[in-house]
Protein backbone atom coordinates (compact mmCIF):
# COMPACT_ATOMS: atom_id res chain seq x y z
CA UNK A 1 0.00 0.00 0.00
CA UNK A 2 2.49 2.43 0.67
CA UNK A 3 4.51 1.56 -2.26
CA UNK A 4 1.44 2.16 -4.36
CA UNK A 5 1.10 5.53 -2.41
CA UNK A 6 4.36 6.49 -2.79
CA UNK A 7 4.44 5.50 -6.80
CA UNK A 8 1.14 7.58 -7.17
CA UNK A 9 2.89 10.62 -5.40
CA UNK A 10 6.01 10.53 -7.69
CA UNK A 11 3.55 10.63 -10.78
CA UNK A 12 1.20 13.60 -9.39
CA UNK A 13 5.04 14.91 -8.80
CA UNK A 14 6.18 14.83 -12.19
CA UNK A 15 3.00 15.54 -13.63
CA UNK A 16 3.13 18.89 -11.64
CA UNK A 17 6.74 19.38 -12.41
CA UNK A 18 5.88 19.21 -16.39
CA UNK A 19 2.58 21.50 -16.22
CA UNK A 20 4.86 23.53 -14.80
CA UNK A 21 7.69 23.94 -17.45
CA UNK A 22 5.04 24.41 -19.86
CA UNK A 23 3.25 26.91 -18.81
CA UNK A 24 7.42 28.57 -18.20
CA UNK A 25 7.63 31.88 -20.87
CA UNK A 26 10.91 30.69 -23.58
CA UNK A 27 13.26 32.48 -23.18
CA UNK A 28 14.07 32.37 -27.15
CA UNK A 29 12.30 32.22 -30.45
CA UNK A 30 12.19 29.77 -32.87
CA UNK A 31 14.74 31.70 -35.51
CA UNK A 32 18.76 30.55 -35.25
CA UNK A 33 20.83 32.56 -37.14
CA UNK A 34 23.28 31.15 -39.74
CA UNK A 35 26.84 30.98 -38.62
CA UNK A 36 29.45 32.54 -40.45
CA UNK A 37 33.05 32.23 -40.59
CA UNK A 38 33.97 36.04 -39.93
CA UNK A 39 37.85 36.89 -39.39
CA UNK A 40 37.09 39.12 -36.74
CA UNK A 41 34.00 38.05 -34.48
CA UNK A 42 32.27 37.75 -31.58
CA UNK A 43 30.27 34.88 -30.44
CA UNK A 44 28.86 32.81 -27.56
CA UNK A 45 25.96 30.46 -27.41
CA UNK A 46 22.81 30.63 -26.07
CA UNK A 47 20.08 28.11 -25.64
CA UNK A 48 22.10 25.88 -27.87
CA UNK A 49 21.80 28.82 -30.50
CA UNK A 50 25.28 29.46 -31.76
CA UNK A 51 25.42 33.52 -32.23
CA UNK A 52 28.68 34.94 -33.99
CA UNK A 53 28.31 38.36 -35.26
CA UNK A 54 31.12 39.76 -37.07
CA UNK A 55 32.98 43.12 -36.26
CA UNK A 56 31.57 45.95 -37.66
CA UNK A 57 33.75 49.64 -37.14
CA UNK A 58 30.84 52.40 -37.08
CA UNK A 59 32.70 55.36 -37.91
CA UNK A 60 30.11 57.56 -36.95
CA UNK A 61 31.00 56.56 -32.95
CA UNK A 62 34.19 57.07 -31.45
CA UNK A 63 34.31 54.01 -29.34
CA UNK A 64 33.65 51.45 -32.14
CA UNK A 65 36.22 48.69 -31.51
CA UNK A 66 39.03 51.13 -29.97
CA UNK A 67 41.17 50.98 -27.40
CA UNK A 68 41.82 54.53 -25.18
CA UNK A 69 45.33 54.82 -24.42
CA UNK A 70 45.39 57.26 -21.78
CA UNK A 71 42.11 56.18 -19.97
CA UNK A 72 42.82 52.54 -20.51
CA UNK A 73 38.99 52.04 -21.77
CA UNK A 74 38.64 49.55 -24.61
CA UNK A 75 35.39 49.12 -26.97
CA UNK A 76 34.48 46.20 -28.63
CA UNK A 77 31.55 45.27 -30.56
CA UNK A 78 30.32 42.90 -33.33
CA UNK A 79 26.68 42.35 -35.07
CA UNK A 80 25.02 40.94 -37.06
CA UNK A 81 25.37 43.13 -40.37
CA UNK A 82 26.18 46.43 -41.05
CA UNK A 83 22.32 47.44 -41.27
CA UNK A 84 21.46 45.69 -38.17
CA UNK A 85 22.98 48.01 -35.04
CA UNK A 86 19.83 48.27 -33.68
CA UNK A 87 18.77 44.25 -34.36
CA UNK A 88 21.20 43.04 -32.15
CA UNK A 89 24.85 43.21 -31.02
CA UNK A 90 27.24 41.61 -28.77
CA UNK A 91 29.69 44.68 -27.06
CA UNK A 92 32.51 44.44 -24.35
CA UNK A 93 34.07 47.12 -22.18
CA UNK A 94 37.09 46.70 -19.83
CA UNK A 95 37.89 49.41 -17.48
CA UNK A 96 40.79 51.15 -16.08
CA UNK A 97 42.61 48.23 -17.91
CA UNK A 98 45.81 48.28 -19.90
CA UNK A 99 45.45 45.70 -22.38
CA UNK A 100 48.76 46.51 -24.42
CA UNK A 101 50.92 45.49 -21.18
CA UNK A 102 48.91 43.63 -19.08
CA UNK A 103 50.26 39.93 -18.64
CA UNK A 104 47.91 37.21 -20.32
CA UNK A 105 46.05 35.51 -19.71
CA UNK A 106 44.26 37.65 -17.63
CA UNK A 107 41.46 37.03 -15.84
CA UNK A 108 39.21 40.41 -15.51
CA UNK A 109 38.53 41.45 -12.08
CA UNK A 110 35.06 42.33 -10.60
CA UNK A 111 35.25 45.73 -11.78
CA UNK A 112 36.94 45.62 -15.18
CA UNK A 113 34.66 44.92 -17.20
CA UNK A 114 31.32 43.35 -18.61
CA UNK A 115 29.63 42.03 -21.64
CA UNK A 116 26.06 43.40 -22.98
CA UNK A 117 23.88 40.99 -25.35
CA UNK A 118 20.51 41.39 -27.25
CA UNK A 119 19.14 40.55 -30.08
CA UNK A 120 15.52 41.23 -30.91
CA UNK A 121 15.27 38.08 -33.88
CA UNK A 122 16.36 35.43 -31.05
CA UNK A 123 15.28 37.03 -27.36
CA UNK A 124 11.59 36.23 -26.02
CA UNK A 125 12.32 37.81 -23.10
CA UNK A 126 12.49 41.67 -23.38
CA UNK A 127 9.36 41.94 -25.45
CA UNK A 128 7.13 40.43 -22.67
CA UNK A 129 8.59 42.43 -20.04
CA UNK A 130 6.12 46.15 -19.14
CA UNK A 131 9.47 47.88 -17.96
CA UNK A 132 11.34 47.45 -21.35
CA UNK A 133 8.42 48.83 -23.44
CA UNK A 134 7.83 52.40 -24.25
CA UNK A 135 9.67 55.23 -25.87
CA UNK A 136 11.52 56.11 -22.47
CA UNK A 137 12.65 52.23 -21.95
CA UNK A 138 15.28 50.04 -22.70
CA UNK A 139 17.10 46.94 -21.89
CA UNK A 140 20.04 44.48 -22.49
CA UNK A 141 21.38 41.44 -20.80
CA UNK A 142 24.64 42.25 -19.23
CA UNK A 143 27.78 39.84 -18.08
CA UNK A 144 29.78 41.22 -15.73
CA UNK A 145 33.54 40.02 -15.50
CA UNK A 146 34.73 38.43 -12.35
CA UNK A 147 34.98 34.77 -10.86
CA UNK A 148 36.57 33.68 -14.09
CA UNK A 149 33.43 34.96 -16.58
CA UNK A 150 35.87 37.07 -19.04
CA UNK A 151 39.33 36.20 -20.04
CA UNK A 152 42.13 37.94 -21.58
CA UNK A 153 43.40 35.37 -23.78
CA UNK A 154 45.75 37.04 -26.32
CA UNK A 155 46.86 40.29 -27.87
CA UNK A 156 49.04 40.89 -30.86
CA UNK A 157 48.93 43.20 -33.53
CA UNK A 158 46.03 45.05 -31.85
CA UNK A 159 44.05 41.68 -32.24
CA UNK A 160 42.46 41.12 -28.64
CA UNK A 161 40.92 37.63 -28.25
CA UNK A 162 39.33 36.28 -25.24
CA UNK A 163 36.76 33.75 -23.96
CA UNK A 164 33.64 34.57 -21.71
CA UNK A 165 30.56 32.91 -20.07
CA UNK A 166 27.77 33.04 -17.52
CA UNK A 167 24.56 34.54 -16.65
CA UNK A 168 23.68 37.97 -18.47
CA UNK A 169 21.03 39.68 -16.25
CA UNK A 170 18.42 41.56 -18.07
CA UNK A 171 19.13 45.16 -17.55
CA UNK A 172 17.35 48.42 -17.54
CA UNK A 173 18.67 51.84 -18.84
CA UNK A 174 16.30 53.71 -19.73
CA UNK A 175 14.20 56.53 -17.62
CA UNK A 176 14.33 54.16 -15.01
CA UNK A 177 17.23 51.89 -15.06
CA UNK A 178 16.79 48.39 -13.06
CA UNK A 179 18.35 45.18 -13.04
CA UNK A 180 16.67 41.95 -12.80
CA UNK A 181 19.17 38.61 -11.47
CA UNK A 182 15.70 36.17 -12.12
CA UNK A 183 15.63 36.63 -15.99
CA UNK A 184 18.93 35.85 -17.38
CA UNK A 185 20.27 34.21 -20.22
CA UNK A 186 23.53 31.88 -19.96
CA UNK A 187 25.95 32.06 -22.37
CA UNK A 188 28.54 29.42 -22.76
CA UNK A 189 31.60 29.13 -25.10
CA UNK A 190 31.99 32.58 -25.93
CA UNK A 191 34.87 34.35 -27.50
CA UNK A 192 35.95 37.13 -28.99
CA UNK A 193 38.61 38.19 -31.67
CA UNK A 194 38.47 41.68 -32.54
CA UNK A 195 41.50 44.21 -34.29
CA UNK A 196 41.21 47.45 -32.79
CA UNK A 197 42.12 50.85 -33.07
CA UNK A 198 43.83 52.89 -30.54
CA UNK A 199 43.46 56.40 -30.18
């Protein structure tokens, strides 16, 4: 009897545990971009969805893909066409850091650094969120560096590479910025191999 009570349980159990998982919001669409093979990239994978965008320099920003020699500030970013700035993007930015003499690999500090992420075609998550809708709102998922997320890898010939993963937290910055640690992407196998300028 308790067996039978017990193997009854289990089933209401996973029944519950399913109903659950499917009534759970995706946290991606359908769409998977193709992968290219771009010289200078950046990529990292998401919900097994393989994103590398390639580097695009925007010459209409200073900080596109350029490293600040005198603030030690470097700019990265990649996406996914030279139409698409506001589709999607991957960008990095490493503080007070100096990248041409620093010894590698490095492993970026708390404060050093983070990586921001979105991309409208793949995310289900900003569109269903109130506080990222309207003309005063916006959001991103951001990875900040520390416990091992972002690493310094290499850097010759102003060609920075690096690897990074972890949770990136959907953030506010808009009229009222926020930051929100329960909806969260993880990104795994990411890496980055960008030539930048210096100014």
């Amino acid at each position: 009897m308790k067996t039978q009570f017990a193997f009854i349980l289990l089933i209401c159990f996973g029944y519950a545990l399913l109903s659950c998982s499917e009534d759970m919001p995706k946290k991606t669409k359908d769409f998977t971009p193709e992968v290219e093979d771009y010289e200078f990239y950046i990529e990292g994978n998401l919900d097994n969805k393989l994103l590398r965008y390639q580097q695009i320099d925007f010459e209409s920003t200073n900080v596109s893909n350029k490293y600040f020699i005198d603030d030690k500030e470097t700019w990265l970013q990649a996406y996914p066409d030279s139409s698409a700035e506001n589709i999607g993007y991957w960008k990095i930015r490493f503080h007070d850091l100096d990248i041409k003499n620093v010894t590698l690999p490095h492993v970026l500090l708390e404060s050093q650094g983070g990586i921001t992420w979105y991309d409208q075609r793949i995310d289900a998550i900003i569109e269903s969120n109130s506080k990222c809708q309207g003309p005063d709102a916006g959001c991103t998922f951001g990875l900040a560096s520390g416990e091992g997320s972002i690493v310094l890898t290499s850097n010759e010939n102003n060609i920075l590479e690096g690897e990074f993963s972890g949770n990136a937290f959907l953030i506010g910055f808009g009229m009222v910025p926020f930051s929100d640690t329960t909806m969260f992407h993880e990104v795994v196998n990411g890496k980055f191999k960008i030539k930048y300028r210096e100014e």
